[in-house]
Protein backbone atom coordinates (compact mmCIF):
# COMPACT_ATOMS: atom_id res chain seq x y z
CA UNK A 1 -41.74 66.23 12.34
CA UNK A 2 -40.07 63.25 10.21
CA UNK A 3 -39.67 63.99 7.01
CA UNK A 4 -38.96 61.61 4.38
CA UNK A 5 -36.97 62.30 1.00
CA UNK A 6 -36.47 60.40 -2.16
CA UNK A 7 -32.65 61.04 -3.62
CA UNK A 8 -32.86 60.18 -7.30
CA UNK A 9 -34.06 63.14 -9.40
CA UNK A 10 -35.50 65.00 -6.50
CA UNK A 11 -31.98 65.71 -4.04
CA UNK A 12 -29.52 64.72 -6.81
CA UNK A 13 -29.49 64.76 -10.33
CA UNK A 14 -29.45 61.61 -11.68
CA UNK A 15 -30.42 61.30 -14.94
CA UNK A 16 -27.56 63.40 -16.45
CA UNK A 17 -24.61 61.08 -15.76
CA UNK A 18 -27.32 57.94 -16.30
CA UNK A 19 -28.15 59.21 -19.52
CA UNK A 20 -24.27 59.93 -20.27
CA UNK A 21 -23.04 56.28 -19.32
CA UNK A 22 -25.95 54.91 -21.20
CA UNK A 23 -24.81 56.24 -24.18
CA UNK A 24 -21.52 54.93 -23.70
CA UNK A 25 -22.98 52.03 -22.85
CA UNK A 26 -25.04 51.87 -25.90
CA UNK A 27 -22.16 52.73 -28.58
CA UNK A 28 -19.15 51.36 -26.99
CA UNK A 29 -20.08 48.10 -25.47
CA UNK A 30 -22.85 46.92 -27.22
CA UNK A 31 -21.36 48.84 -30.64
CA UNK A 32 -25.03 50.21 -31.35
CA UNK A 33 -26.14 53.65 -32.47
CA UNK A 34 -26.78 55.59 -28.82
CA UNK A 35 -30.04 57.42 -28.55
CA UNK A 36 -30.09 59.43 -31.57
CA UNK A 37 -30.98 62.47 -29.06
CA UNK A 38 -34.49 60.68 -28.26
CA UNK A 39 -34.23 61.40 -24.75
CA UNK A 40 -37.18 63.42 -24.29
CA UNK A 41 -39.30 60.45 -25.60
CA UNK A 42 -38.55 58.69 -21.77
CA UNK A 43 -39.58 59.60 -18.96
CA UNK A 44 -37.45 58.63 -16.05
CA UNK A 45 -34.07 56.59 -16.41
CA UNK A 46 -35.87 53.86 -15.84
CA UNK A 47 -37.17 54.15 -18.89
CA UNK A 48 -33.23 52.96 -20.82
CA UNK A 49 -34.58 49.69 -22.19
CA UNK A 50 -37.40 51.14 -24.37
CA UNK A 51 -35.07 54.18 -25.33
CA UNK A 52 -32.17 51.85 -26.31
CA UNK A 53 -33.89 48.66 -26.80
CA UNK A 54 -32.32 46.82 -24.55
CA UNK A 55 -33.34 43.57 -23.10
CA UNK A 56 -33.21 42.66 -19.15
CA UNK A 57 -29.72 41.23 -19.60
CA UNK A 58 -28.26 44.38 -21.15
CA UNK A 59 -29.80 46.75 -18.84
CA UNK A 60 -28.83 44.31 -16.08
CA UNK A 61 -25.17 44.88 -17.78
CA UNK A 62 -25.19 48.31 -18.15
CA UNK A 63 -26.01 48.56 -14.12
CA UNK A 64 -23.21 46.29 -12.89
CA UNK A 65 -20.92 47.93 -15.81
CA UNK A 66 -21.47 51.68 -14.98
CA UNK A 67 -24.14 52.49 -11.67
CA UNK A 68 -21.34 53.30 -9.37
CA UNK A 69 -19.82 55.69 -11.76
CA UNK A 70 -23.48 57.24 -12.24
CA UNK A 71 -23.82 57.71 -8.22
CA UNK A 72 -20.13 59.22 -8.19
CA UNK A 73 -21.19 61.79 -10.27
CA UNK A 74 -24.55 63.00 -8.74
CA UNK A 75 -24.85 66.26 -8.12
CA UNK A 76 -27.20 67.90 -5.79
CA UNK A 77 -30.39 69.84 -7.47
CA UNK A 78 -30.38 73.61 -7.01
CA UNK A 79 -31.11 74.62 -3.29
CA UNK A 80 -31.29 71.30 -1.89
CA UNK A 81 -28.59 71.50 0.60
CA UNK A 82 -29.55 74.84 2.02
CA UNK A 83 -33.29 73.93 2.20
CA UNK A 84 -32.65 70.23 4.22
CA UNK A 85 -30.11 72.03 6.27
CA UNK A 86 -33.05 74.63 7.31
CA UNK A 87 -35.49 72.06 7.85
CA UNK A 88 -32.87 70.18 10.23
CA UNK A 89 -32.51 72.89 12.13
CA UNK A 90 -35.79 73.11 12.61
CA UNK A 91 -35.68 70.67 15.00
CA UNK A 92 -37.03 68.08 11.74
CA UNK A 93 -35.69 64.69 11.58
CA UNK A 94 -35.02 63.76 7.86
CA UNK A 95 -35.23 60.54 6.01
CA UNK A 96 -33.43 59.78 2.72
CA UNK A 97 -35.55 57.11 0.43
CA UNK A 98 -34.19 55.25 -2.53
CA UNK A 99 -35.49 52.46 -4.77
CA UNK A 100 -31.49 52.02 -5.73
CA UNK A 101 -30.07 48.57 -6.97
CA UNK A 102 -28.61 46.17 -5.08
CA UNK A 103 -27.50 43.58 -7.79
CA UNK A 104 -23.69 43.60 -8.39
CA UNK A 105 -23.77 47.55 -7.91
CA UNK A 106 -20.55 47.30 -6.02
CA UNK A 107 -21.67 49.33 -2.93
């Protein structure tokens, strides 16, 4: 059988270290006030300009600034590993999907 994954949020975590450099983001380079802990008002990441009211450039800005650093520091969700090895072995062929940038992410 093929099988075909999506990484973000459902084989790594990537909202943590998104929401962590968008905070820096927000404060340090742009010298604003950060979230204020409103994170549960988004739902995705891809949600940052309505949470920090950013516009396209900003966001854009925030991407080439910090993605790479946000992909270095995925971690795998609970189990993930263990349950795509056991479907590989299964004789499965598996299929990673993204959506990820491309603009200036430095990859």
């Amino acid at each position: 059988m093929k099988i075909g994954i999506d990484i973000d949020d459902t084989t790594v975590n990537m909202a943590k270290p998104m929401l962590k450099y968008a905070e820096i983001f927000d404060t340090q380079v742009l010298g604003r006030k950060g979230s204020n802990g409103k994170w549960g008002l988004i739902q995705s990441r891809y949600y940052l300009e309505a949470l920090y009211g950013w516009n396209h450039e900003e966001k854009y800005h925030f991407f080439d600034t910090y993605y790479k650093k946000v992909l270095e520091e995925c971690e795998p969700m609970k189990n993930v590993v263990e349950i795509i090895q056991k479907l590989k072995n299964e004789g499965n062929q598996i299929y990673f999907i993204t959506a990820r940038l491309k603009r200036n992410s430095g990859l």
